[in-house]
Each structure stands twice: as structure tokens, then as C-alpha cells.
Protein backbone atom coordinates (compact mmCIF):
# COMPACT_ATOMS: atom_id res chain seq x y z
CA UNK A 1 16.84 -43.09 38.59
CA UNK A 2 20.08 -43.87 40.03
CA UNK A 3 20.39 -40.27 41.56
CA UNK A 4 16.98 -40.61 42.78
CA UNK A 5 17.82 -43.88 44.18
CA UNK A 6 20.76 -42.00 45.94
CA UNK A 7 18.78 -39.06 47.19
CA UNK A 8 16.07 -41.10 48.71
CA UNK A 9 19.01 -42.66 51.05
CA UNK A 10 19.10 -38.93 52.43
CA UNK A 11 15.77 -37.91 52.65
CA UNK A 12 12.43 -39.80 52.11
CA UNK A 13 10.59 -36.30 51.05
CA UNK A 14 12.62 -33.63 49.21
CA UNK A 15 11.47 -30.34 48.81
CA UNK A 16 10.49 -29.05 44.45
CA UNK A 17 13.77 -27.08 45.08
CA UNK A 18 16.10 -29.96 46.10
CA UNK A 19 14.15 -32.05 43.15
CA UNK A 20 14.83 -28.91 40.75
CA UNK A 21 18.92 -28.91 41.59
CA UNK A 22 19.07 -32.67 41.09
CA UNK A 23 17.79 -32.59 37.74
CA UNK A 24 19.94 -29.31 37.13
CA UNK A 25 23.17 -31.26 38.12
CA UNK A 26 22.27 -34.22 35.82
CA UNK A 27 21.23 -32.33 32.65
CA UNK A 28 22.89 -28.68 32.98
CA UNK A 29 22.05 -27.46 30.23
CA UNK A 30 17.90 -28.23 30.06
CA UNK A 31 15.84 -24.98 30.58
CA UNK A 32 14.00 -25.36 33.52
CA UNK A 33 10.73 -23.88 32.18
CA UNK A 34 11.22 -26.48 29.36
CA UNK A 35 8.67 -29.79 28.90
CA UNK A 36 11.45 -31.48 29.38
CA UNK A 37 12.26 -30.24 32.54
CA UNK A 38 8.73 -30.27 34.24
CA UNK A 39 8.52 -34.00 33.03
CA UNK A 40 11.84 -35.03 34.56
CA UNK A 41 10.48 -33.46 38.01
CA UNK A 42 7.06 -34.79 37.66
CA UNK A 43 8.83 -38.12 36.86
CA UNK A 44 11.32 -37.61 40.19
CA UNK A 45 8.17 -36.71 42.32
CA UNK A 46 6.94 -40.01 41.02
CA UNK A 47 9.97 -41.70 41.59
CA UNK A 48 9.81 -40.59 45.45
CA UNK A 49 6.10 -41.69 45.69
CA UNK A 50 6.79 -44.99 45.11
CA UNK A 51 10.31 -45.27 47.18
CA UNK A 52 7.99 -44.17 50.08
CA UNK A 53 5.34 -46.63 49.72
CA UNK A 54 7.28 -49.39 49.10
CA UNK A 55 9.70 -48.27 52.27
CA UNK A 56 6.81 -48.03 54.81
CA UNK A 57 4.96 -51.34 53.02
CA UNK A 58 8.43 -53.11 53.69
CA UNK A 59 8.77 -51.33 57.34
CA UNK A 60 4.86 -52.56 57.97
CA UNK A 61 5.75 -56.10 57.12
CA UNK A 62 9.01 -56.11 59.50
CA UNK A 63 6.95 -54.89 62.49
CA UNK A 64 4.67 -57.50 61.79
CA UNK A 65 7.68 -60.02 61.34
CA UNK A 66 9.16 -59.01 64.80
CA UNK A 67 5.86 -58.75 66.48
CA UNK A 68 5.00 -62.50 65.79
CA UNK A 69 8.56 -63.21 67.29
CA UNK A 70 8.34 -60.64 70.19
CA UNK A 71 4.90 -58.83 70.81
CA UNK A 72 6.23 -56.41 73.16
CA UNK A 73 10.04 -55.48 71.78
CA UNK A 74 12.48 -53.05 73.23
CA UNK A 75 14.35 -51.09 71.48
CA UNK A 76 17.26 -52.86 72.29
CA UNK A 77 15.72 -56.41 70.66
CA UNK A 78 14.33 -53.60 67.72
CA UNK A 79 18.08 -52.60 67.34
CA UNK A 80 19.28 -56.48 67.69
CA UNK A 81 16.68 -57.63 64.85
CA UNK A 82 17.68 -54.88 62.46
CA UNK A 83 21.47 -55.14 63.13
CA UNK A 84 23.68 -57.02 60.45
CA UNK A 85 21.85 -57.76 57.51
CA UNK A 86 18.09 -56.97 57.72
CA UNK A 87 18.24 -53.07 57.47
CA UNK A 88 20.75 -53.65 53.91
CA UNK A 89 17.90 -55.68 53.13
CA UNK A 90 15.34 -53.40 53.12
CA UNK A 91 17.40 -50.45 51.73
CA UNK A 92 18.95 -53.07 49.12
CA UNK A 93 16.89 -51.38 46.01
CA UNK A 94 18.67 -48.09 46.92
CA UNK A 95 22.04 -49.23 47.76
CA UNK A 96 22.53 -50.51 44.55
CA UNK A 97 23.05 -47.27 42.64
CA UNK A 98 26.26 -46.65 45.29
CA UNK A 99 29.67 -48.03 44.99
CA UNK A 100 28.76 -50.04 48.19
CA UNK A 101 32.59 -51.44 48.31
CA UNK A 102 33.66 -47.68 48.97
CA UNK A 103 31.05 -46.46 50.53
CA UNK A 104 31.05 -49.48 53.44
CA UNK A 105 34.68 -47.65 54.31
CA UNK A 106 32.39 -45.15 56.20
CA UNK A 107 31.02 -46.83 59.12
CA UNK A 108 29.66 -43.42 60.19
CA UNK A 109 27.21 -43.27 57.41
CA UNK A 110 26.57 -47.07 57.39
CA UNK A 111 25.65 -46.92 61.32
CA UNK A 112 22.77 -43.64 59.80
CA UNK A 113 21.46 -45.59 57.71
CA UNK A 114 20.83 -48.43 60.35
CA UNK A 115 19.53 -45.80 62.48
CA UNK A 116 17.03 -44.38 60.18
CA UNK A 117 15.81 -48.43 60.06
CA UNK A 118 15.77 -48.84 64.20
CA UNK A 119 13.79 -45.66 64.54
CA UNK A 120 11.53 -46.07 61.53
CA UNK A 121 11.04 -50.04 62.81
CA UNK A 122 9.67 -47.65 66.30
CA UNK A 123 7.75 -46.19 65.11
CA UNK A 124 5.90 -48.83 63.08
CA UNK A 125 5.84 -50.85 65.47
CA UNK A 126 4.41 -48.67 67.87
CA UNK A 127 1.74 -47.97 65.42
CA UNK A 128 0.94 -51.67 64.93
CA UNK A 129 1.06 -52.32 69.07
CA UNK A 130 -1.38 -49.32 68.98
CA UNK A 131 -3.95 -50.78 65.88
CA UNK A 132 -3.84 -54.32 68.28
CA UNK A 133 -5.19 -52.63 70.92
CA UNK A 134 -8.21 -50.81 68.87
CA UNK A 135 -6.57 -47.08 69.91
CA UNK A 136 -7.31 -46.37 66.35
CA UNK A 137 -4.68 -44.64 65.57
CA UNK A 138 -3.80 -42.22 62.18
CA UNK A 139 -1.00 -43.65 60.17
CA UNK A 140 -0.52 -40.35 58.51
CA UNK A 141 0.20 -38.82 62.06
CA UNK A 142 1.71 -41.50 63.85
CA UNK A 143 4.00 -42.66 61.21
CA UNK A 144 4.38 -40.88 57.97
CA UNK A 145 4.96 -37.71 59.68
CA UNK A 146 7.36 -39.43 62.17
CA UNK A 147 9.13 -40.70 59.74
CA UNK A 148 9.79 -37.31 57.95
CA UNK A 149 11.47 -36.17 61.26
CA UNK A 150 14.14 -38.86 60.73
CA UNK A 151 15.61 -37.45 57.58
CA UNK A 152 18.17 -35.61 60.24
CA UNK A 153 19.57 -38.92 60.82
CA UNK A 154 20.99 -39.35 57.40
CA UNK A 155 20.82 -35.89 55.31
CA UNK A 156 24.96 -35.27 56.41
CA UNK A 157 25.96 -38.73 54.67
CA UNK A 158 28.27 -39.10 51.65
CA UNK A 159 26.92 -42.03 49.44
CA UNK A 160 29.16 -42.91 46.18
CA UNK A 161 27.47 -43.82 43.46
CA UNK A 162 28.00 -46.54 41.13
CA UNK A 163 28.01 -44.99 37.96
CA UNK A 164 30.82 -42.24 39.63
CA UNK A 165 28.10 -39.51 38.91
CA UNK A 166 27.91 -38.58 42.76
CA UNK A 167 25.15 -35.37 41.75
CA UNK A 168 23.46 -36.17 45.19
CA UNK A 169 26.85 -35.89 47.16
CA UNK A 170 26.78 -32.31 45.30
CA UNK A 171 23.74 -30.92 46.37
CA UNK A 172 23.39 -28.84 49.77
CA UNK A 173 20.99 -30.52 51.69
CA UNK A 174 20.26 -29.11 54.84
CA UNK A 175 17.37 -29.24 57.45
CA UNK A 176 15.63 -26.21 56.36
CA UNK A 177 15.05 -27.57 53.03
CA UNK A 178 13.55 -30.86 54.13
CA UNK A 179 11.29 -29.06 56.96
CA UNK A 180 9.91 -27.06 54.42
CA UNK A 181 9.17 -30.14 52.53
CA UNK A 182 5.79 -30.16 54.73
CA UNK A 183 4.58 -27.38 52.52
CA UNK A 184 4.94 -29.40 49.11
């Protein structure tokens, strides 16, 4: 789960074949037609289901949070409420499988991950600003597939992991592989 935990950092959707390497790089030598195998990626798939839900349930409740303080933020008061310690907060359950003491030496790849928070914040908040004024909007549309787009912001990072197994840090993860992620 760790890995998982890792991978999620760098994209919220990965495609079967970035799923497949993963569980290739932790257990080498399992045959990939195997039971084993399909169970590990149905478990992985899994894994990712739930990361996403509880991200966006967690992202829903923060726009709410700020909208009761602010019910028409900028994105400079979105970037001010998620600065400091609110977006470790919300990416807390993930962080923990890195060596966080190492990998807050890269302030490139800490100032990503705030990023990915700020824009996904957006975009639910733009979504909730939108349900307030009955435009009805889709949250599959408006949001889920908006926040897909943002995996660009933090696919390049290099996260350590905890347990020294950096599997994740291994894989090639470009933006091909996560646009074709739609297909899945």
C-alpha cells in the first residue's frame, strides 16, 4: 500500500499499464497472468478508488470550509488558505509512506504538491459557487475530469519513501500514460 500511497502523490488515475509495472517492481518475480497478479492489480485499482474519493470528499469539505469564511475567494485568498499547513493536511494519509525529512529538502516538489491542492481547491470551489446558484452543474465534468488534467502538476516529482523501497521513483511516468488513463 505504501507504493500505492506514493503513486497516488503523482497521479490520481494511473493507467492498467502503470498499475501492471508497479506491481512488477515490487514482486519481480510473480507471473503476470498469475491469480496472484490479477488480485494485486484488482486490489491497486481498489486502492486508487478509494484515495480518489476520499481526496475529492476532503477537497468538497475545504471548499465548503473556505466558502463559509469567504463566499466569493480569489485565487490568491484560495492559495493563502491552502498555504502552510492545510494542503499537508489533506495529503497527510499519503505523505506518510515518504521519508518526509528528505523529501521536504525539495521545495520544488513540495511547492507541486501545494499546487495540485490550490488548483484542485478551484475547481471545487467553482463547482460549489456553481451548485449555490442552481446552474446544476455535472461533478463528473466539472471536477473529476478537471482534476485528472492536474496530474501534469506533479507526475515529474521524486517522493522518497519510508520504507527506502522508492518503486514509484522507478517507474516512467509520463503524460501519455496518464492521458490514456481516460480509456481505462
Amino acid at each position: 500500500m505504501e507504493q500505492c500511497k506514493l503513486l497516488f502523490l503523482h497521479t490520481r488515475n494511473p493507467t492498467r499499464k502503470i498499475c501492471e509495472k508497479l506491481i512488477k517492481k515490487i514482486v519481480p518475480s510473480m507471473d503476470p497472468l498469475s491469480k496472484e497478479f490479477k488480485m494485486l492489480y484488482r486490489k491497486t485499482r481498489e486502492y486508487f478508488d478509494n484515495f480518489r474519493c476520499t481526496f475529492n470528499k476532503d477537497m468538497v469539505a475545504l471548499a465548503k470550509d473556505l466558502l463559509v469564511k469567504n463566499c466569493d475567494p480569489t485565487d490568491k485568498n484560495i492559495e493563502q488558505f491552502v498555504a502552510g499547513r492545510v494542503w499537508r493536511q489533506k495529503l497527510s494519509k499519503y505523505l506518510e509512506a515518504s521519508d518526509f525529512s528528505e523529501f521536504k529538502k525539495s521545495q520544488s516538489s513540495l511547492k507541486s504538491l501545494e499546487n495540485f491542492i490550490v488548483e484542485s481547491l478551484k475547481i471545487h470551489i467553482d463547482y460549489q459557487i456553481a451548485v449555490r446558484n442552481k446552474e446544476k452543474p455535472s461533478y463528473s465534468e466539472n471536477v473529476l475530469t478537471k482534476i485528472k488534467k492536474l496530474d501534469q502538476l506533479t507526475l515529474h516529482i521524486t517522493i522518497p519513501s519510508a520504507s527506502q523501497r522508492n518503486c514509484v521513483n522507478e517507474l516512467d511516468l509520463n503524460q501519455m500514460d496518464i492521458e490514456s488513463s481516460d480509456n481505462e
